[in-house]
PDB file of N, CA and C in Angstrom:
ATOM      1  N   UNK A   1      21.861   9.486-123.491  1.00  0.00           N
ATOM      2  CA  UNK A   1      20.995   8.590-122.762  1.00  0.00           C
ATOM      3  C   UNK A   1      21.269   7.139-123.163  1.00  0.00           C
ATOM      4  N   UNK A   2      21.500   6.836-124.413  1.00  0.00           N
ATOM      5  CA  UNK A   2      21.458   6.029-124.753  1.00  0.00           C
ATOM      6  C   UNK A   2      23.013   5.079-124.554  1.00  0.00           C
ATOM      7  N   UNK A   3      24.250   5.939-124.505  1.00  0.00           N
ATOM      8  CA  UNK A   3      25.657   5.496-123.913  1.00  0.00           C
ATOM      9  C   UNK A   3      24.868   5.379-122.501  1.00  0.00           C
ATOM     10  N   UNK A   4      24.898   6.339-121.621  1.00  0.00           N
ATOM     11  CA  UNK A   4      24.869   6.260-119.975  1.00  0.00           C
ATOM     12  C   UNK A   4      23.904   4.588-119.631  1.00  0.00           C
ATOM     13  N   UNK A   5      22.680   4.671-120.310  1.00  0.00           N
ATOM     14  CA  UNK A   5      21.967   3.505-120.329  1.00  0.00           C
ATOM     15  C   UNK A   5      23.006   2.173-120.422  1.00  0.00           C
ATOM     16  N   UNK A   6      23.361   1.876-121.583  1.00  0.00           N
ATOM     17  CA  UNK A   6      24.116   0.890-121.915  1.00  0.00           C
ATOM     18  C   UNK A   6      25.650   0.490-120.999  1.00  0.00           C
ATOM     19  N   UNK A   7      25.961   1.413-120.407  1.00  0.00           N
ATOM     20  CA  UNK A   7      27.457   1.450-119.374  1.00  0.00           C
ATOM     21  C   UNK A   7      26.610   0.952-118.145  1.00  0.00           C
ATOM     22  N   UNK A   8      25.526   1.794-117.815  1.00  0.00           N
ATOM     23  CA  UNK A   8      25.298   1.107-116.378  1.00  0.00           C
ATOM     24  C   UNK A   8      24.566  -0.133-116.448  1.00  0.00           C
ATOM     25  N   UNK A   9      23.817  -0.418-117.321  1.00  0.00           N
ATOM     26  CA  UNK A   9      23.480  -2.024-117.985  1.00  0.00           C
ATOM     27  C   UNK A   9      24.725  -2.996-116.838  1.00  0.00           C
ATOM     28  N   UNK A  10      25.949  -2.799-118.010  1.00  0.00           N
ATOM     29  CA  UNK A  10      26.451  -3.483-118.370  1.00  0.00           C
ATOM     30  C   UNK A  10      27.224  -3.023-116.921  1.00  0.00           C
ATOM     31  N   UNK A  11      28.058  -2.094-116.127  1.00  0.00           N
ATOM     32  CA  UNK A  11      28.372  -2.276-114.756  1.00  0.00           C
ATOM     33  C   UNK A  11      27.650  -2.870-113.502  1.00  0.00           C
ATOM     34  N   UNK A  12      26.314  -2.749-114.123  1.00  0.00           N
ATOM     35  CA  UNK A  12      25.718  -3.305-113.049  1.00  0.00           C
ATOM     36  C   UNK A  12      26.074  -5.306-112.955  1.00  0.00           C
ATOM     37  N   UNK A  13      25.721  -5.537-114.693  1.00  0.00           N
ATOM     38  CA  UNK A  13      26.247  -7.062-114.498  1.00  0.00           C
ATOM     39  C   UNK A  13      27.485  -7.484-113.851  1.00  0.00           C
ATOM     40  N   UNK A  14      29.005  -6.543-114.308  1.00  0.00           N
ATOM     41  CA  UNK A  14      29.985  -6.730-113.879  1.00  0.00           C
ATOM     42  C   UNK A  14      29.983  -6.809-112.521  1.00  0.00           C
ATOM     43  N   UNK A  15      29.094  -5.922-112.001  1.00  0.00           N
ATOM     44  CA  UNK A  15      29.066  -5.972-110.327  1.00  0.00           C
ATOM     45  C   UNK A  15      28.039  -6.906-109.598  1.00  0.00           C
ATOM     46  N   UNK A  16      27.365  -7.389-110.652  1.00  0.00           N
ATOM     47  CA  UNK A  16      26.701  -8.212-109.781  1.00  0.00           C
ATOM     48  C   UNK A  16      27.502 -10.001-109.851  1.00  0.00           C
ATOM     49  N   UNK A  17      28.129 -10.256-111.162  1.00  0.00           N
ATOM     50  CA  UNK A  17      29.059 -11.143-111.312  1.00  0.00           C
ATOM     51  C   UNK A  17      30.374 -10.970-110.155  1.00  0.00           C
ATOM     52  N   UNK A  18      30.781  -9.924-109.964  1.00  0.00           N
ATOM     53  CA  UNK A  18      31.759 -10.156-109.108  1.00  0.00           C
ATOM     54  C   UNK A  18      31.189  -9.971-107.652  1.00  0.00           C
ATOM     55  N   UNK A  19      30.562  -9.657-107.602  1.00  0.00           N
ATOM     56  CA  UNK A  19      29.671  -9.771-106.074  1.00  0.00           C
ATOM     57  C   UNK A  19      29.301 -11.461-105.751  1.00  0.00           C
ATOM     58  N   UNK A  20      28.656 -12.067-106.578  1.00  0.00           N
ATOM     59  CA  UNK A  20      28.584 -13.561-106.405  1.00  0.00           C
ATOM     60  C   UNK A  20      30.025 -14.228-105.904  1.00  0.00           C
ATOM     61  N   UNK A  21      30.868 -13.582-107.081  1.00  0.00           N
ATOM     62  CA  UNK A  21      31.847 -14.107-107.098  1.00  0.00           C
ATOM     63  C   UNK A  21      33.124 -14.276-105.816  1.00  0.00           C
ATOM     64  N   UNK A  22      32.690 -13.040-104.856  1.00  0.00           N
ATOM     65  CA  UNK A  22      33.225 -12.084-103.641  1.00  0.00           C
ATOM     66  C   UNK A  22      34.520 -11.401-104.143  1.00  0.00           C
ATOM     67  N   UNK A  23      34.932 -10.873-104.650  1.00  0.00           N
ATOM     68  CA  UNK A  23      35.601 -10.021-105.587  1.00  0.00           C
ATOM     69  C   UNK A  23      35.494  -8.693-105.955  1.00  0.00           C
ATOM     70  N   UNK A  24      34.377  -8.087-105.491  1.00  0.00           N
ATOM     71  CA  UNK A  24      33.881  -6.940-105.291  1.00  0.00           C
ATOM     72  C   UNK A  24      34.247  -6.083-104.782  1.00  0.00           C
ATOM     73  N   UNK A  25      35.095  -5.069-105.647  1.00  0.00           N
ATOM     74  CA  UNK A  25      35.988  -4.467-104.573  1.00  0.00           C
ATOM     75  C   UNK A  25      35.248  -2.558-104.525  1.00  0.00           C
ATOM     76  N   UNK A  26      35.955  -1.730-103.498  1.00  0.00           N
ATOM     77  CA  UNK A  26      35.490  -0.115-103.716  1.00  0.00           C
ATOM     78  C   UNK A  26      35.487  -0.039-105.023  1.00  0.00           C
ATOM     79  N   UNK A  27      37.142   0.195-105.443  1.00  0.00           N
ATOM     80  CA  UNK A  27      37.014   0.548-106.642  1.00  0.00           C
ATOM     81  C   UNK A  27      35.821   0.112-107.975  1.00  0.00           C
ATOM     82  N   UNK A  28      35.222  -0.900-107.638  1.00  0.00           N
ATOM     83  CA  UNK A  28      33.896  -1.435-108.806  1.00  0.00           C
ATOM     84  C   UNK A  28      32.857  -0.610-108.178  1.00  0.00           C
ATOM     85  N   UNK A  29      32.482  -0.543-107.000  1.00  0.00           N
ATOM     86  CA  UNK A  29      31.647   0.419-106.429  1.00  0.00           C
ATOM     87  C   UNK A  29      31.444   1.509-106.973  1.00  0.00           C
ATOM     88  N   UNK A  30      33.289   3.052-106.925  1.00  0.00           N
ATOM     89  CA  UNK A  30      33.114   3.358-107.413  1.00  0.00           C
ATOM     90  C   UNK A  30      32.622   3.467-108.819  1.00  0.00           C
ATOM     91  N   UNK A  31      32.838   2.601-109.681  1.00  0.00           N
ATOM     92  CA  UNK A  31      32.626   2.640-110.900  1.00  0.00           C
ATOM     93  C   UNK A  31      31.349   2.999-111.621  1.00  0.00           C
ATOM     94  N   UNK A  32      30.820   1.889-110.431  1.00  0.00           N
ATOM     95  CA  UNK A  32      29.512   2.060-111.169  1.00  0.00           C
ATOM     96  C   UNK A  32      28.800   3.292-110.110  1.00  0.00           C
ATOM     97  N   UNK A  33      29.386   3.809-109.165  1.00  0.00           N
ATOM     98  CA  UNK A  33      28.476   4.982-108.730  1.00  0.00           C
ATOM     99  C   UNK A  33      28.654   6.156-110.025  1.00  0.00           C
ATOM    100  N   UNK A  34      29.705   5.838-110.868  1.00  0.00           N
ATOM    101  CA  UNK A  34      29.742   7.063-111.451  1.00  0.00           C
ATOM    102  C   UNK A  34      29.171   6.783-112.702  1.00  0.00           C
ATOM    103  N   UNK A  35      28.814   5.457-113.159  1.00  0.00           N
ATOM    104  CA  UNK A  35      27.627   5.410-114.009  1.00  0.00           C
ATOM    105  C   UNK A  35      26.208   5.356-113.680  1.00  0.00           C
ATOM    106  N   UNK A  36      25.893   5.382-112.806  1.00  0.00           N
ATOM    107  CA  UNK A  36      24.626   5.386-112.013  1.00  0.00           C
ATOM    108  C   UNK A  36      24.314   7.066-112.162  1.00  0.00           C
ATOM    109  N   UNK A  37      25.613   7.756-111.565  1.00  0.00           N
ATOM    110  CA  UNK A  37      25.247   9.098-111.838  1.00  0.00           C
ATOM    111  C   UNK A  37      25.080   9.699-112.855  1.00  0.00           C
ATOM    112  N   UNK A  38      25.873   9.503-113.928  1.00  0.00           N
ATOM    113  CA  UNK A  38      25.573   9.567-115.169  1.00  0.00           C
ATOM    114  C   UNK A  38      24.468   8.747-115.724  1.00  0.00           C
ATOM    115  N   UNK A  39      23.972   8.181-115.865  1.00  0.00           N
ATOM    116  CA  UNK A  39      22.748   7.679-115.797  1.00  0.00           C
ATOM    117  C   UNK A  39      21.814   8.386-115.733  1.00  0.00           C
ATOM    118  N   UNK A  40      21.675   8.838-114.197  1.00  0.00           N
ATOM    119  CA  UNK A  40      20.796   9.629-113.593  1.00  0.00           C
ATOM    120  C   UNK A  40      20.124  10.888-114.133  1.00  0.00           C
ATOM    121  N   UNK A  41      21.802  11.465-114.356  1.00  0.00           N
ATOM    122  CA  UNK A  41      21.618  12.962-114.790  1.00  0.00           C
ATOM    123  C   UNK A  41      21.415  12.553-116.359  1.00  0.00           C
ATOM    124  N   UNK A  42      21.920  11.662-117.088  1.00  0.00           N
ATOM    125  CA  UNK A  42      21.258  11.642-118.962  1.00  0.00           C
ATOM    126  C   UNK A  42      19.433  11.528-118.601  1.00  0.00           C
ATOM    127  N   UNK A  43      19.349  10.459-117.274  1.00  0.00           N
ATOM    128  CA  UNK A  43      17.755  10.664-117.722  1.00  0.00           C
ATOM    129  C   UNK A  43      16.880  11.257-117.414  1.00  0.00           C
ATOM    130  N   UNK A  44      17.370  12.574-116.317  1.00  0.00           N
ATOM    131  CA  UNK A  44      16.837  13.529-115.742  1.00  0.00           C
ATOM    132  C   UNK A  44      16.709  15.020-117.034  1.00  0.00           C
ATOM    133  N   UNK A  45      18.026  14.900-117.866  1.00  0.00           N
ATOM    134  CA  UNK A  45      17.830  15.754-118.913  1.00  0.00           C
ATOM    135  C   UNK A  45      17.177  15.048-120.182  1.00  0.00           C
ATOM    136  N   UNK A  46      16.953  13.716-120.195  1.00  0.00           N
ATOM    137  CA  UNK A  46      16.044  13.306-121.778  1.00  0.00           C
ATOM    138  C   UNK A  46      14.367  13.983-120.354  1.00  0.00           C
ATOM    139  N   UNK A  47      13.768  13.922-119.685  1.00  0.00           N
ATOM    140  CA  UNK A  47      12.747  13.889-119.458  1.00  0.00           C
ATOM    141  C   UNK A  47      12.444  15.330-119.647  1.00  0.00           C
ATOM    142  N   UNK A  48      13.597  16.251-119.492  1.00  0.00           N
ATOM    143  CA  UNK A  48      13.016  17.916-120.142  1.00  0.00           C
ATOM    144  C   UNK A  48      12.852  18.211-121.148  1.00  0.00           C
ATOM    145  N   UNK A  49      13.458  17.242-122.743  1.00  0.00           N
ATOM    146  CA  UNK A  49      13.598  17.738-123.640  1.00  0.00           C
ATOM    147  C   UNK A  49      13.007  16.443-125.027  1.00  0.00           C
ATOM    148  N   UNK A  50      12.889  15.427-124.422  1.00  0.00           N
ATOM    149  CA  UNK A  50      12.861  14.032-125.010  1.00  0.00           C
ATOM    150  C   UNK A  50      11.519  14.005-125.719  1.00  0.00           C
ATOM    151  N   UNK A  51      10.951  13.447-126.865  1.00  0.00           N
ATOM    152  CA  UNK A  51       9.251  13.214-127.164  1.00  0.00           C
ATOM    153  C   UNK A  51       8.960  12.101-126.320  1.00  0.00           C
ATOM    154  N   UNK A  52       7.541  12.287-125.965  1.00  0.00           N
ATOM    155  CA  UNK A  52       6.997  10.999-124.951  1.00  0.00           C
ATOM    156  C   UNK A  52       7.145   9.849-125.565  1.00  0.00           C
ATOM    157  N   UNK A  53       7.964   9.404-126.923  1.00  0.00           N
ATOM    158  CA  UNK A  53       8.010   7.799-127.464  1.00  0.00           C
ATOM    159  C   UNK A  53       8.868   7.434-126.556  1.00  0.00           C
ATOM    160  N   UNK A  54       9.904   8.328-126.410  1.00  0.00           N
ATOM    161  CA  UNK A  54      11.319   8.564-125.782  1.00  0.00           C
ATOM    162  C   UNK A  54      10.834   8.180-124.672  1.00  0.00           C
ATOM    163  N   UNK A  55      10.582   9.240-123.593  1.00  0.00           N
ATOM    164  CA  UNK A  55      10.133   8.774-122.637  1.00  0.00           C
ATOM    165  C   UNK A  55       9.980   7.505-121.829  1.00  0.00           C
ATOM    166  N   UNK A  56       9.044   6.920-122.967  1.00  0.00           N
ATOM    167  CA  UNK A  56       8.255   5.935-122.564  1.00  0.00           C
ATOM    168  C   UNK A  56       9.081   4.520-122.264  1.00  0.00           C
ATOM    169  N   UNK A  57       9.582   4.687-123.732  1.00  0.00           N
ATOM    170  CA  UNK A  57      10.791   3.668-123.676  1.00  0.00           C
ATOM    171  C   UNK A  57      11.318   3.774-122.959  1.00  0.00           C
ATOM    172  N   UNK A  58      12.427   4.876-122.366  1.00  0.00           N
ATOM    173  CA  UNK A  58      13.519   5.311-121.347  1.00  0.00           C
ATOM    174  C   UNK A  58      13.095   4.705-119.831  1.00  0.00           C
ATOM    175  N   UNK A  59      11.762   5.270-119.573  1.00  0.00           N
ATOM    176  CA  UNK A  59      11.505   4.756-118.929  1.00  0.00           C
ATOM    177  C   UNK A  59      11.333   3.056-118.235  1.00  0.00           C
ATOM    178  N   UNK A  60      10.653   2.479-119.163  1.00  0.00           N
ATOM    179  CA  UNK A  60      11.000   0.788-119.327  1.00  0.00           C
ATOM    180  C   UNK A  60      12.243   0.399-119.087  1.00  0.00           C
ATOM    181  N   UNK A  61      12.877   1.066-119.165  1.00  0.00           N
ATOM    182  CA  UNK A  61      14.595   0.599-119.173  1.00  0.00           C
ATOM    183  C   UNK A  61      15.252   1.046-117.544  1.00  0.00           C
ATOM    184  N   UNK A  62      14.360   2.302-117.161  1.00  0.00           N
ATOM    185  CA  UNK A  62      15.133   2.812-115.737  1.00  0.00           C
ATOM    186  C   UNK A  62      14.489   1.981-114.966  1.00  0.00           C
ATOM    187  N   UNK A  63      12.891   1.595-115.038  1.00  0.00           N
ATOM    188  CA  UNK A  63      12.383   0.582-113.958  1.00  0.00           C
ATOM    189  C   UNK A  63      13.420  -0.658-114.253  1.00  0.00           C
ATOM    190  N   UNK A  64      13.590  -1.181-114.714  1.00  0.00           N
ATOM    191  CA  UNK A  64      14.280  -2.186-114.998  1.00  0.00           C
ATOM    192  C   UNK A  64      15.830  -2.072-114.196  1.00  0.00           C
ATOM    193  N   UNK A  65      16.569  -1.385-114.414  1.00  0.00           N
ATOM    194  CA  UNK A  65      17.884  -0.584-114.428  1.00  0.00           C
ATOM    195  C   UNK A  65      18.313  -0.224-112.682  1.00  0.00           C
ATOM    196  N   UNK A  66      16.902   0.267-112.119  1.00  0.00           N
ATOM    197  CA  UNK A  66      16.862   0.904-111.038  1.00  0.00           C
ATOM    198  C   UNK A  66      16.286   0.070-109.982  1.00  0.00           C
ATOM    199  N   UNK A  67      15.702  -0.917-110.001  1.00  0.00           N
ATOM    200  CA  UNK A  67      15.309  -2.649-109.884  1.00  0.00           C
ATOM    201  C   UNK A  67      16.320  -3.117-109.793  1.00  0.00           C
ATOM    202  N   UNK A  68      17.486  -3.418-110.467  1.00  0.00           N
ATOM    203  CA  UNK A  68      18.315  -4.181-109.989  1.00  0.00           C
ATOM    204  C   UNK A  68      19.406  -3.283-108.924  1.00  0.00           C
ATOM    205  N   UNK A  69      19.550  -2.396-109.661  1.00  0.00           N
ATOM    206  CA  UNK A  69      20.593  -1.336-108.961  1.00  0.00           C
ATOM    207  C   UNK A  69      20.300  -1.720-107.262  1.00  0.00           C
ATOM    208  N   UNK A  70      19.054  -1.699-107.207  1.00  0.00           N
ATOM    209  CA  UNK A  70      18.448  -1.653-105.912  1.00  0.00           C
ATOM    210  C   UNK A  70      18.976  -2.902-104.943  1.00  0.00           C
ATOM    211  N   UNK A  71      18.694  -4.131-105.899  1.00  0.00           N
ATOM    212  CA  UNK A  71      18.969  -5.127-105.408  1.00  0.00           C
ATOM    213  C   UNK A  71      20.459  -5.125-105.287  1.00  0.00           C
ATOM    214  N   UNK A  72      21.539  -4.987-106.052  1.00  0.00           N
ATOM    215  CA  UNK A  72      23.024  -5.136-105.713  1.00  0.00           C
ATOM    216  C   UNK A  72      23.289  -4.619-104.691  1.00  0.00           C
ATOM    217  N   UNK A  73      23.071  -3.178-104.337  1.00  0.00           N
ATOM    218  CA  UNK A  73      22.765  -2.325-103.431  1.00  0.00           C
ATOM    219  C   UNK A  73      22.904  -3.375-101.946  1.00  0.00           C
ATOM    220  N   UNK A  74      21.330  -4.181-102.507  1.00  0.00           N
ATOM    221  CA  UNK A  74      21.295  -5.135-101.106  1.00  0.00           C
ATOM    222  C   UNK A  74      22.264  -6.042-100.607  1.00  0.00           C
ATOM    223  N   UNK A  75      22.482  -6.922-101.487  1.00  0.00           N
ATOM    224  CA  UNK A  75      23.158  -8.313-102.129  1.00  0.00           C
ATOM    225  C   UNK A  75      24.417  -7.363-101.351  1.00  0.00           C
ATOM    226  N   UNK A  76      25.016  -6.188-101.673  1.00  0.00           N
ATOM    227  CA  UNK A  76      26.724  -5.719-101.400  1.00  0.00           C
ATOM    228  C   UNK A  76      26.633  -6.049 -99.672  1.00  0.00           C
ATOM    229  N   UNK A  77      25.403  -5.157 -99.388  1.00  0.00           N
ATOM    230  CA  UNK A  77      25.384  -4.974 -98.001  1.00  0.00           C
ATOM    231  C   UNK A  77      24.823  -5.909 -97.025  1.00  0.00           C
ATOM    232  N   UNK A  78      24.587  -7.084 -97.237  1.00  0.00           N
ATOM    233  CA  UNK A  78      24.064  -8.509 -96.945  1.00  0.00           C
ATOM    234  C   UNK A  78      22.601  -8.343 -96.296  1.00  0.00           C
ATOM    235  N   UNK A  79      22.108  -7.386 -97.238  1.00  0.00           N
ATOM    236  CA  UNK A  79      20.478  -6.825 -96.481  1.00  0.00           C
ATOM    237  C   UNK A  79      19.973  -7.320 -97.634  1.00  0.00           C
ATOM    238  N   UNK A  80      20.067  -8.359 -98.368  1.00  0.00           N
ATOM    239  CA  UNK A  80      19.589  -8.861 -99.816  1.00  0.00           C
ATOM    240  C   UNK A  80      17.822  -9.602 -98.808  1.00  0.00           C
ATOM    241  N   UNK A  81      16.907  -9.510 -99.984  1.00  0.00           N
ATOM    242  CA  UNK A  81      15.288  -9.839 -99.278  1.00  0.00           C
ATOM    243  C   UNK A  81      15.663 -11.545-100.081  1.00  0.00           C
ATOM    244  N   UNK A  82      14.590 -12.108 -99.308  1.00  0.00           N
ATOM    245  CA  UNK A  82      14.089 -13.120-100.041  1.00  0.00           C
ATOM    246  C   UNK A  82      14.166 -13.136-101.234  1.00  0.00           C
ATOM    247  N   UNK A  83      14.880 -14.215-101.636  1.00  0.00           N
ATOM    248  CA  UNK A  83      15.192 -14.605-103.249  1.00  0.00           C
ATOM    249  C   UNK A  83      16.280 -13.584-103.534  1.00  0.00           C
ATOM    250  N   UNK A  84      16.239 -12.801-103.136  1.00  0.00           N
ATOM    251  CA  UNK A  84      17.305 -11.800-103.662  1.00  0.00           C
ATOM    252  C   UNK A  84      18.667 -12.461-103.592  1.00  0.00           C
ATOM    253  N   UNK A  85      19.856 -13.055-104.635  1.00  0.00           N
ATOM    254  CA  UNK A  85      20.710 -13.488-104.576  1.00  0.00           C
ATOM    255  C   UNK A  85      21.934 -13.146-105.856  1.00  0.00           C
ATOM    256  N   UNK A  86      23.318 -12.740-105.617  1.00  0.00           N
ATOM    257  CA  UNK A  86      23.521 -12.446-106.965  1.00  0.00           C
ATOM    258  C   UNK A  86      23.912 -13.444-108.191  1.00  0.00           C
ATOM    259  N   UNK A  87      23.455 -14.321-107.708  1.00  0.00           N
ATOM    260  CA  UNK A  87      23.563 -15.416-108.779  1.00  0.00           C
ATOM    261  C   UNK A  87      22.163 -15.324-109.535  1.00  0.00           C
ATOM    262  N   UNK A  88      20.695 -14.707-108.929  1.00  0.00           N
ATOM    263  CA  UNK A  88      19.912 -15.020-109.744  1.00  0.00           C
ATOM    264  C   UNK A  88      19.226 -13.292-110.229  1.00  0.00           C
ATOM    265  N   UNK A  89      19.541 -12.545-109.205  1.00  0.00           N
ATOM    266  CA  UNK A  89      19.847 -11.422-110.210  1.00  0.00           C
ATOM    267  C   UNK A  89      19.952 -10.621-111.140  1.00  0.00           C
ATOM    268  N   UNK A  90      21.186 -11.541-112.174  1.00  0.00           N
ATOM    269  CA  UNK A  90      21.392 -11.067-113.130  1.00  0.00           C
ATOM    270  C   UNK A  90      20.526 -12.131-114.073  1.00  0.00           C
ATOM    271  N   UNK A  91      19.773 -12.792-114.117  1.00  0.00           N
ATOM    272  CA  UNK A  91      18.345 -12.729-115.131  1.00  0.00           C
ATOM    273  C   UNK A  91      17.594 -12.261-114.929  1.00  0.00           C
ATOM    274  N   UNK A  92      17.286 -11.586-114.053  1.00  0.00           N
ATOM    275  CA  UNK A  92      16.294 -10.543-113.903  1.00  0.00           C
ATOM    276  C   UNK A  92      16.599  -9.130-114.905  1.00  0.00           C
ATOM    277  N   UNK A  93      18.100  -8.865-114.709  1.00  0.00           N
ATOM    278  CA  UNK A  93      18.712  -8.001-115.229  1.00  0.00           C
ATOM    279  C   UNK A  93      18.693  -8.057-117.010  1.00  0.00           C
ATOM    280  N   UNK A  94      18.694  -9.500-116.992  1.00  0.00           N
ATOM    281  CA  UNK A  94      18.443  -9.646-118.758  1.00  0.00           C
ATOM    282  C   UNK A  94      16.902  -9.194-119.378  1.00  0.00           C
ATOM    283  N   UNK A  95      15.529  -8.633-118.339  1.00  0.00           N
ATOM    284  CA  UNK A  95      14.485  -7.700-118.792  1.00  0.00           C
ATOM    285  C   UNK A  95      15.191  -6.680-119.708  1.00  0.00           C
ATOM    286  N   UNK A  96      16.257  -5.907-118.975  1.00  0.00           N
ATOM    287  CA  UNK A  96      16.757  -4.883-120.051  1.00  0.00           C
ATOM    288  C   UNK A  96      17.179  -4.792-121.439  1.00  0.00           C
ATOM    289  N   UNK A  97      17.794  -6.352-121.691  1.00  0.00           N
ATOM    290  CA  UNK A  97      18.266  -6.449-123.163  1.00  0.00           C
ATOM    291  C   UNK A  97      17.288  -6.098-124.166  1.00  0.00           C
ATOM    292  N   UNK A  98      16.349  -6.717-124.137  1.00  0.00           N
ATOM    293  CA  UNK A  98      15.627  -6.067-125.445  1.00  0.00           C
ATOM    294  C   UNK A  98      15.110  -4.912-125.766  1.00  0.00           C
ATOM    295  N   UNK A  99      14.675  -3.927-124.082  1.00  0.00           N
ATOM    296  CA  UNK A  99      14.379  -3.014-123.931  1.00  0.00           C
ATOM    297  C   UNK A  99      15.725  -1.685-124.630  1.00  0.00           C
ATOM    298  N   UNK A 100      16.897  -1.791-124.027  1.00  0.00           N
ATOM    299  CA  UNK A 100      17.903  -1.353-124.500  1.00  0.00           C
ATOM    300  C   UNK A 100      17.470  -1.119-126.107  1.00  0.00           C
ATOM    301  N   UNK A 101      18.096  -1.704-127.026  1.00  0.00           N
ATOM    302  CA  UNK A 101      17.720  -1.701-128.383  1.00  0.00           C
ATOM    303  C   UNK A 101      16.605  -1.038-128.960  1.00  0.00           C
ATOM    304  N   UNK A 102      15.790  -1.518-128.259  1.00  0.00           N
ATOM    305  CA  UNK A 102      13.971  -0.980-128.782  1.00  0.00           C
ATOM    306  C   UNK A 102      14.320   0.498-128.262  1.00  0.00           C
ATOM    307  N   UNK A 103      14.789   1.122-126.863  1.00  0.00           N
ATOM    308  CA  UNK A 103      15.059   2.280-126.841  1.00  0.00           C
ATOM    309  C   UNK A 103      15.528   3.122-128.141  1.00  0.00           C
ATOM    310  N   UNK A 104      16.886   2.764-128.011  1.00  0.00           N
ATOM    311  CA  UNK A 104      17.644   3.105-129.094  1.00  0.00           C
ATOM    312  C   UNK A 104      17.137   3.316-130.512  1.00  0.00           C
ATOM    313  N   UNK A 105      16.297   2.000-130.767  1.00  0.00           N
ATOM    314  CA  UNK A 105      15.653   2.464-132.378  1.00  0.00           C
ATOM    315  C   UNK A 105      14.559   3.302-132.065  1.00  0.00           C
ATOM    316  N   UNK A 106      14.048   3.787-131.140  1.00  0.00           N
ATOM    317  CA  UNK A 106      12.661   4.843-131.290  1.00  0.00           C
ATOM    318  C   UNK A 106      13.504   6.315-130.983  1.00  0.00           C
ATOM    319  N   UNK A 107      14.692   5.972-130.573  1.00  0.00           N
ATOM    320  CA  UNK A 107      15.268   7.340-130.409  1.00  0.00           C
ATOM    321  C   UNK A 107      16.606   7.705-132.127  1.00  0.00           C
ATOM    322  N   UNK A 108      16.574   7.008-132.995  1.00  0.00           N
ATOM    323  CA  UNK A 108      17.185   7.077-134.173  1.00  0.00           C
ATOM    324  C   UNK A 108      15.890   6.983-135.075  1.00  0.00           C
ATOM    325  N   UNK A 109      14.549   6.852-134.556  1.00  0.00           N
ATOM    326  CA  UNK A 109      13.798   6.897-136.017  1.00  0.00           C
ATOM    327  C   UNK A 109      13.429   8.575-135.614  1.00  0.00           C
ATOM    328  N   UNK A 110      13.442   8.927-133.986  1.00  0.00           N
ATOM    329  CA  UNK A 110      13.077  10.391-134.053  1.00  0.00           C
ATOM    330  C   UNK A 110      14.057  11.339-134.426  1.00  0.00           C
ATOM    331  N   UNK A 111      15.355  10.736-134.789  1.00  0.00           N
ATOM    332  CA  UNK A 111      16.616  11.495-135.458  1.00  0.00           C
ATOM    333  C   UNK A 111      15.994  11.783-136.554  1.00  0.00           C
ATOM    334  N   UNK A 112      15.081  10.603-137.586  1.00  0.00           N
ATOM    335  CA  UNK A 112      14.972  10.551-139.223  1.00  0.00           C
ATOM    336  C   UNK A 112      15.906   9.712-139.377  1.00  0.00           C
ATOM    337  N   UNK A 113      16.540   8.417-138.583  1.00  0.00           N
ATOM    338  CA  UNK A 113      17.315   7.518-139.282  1.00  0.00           C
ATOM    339  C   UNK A 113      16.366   6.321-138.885  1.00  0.00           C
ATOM    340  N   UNK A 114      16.038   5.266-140.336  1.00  0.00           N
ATOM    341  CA  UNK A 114      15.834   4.717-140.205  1.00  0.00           C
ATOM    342  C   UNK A 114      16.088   3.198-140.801  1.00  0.00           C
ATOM    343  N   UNK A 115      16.503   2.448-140.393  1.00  0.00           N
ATOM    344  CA  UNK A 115      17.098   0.986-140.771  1.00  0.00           C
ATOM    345  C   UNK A 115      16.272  -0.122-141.348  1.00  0.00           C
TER     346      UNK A 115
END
């Protein structure tokens, strides 16, 4: 959960940077469809097996995650709403940074590792 999280993070910026940029090609599409899917399916299996700290966090991160997804989505297909632009976008997309991390440490203190 915690790789799949962090790849589509971070494809989604790449794609929303090169989308501004018009540079956006299938192949990035694909890319990130196949971290999106992976994504999907890590957070469809933490919700069968995960403790609700997990959860909770995970969750914070997919609203976030799945929010922008949404918007590139638009922005690709020039059905972007009001304000929706990919230049401004990706600060919206920076909600996730801290969330990311804070995930991560509530899911290594429920390992028993703790820093």
């Amino acid at each position: 959960m915690n790789r799949a999280s962090r790849r589509f993070h971070t494809l989604l910026k790449d794609a929303l940077h090169r989308i501004r940029d018009d540079v956006y090609t299938d192949e990035d599409r694909v890319r990130l469809e196949d971290a999106r899917r992976d994504y999907r399916d890590r957070y469809a299996e933490a919700q069968m097996m995960a403790p609700k700290r997990i959860l909770e966090a995970s969750r914070e991160v997919n609203t976030v995650l799945a929010g922008i997804d949404a918007m590139a989505k638009r922005i690709d297909r020039g059905l972007q709403r009001d304000g929706e632009t990919a230049a401004g976008v990706p600060l919206e997309l920076k909600e996730a940074e801290p969330r990311l991390p804070e995930m991560r440490r509530i899911m290594r203190e429920d390992l028993g590792i703790f820093d």
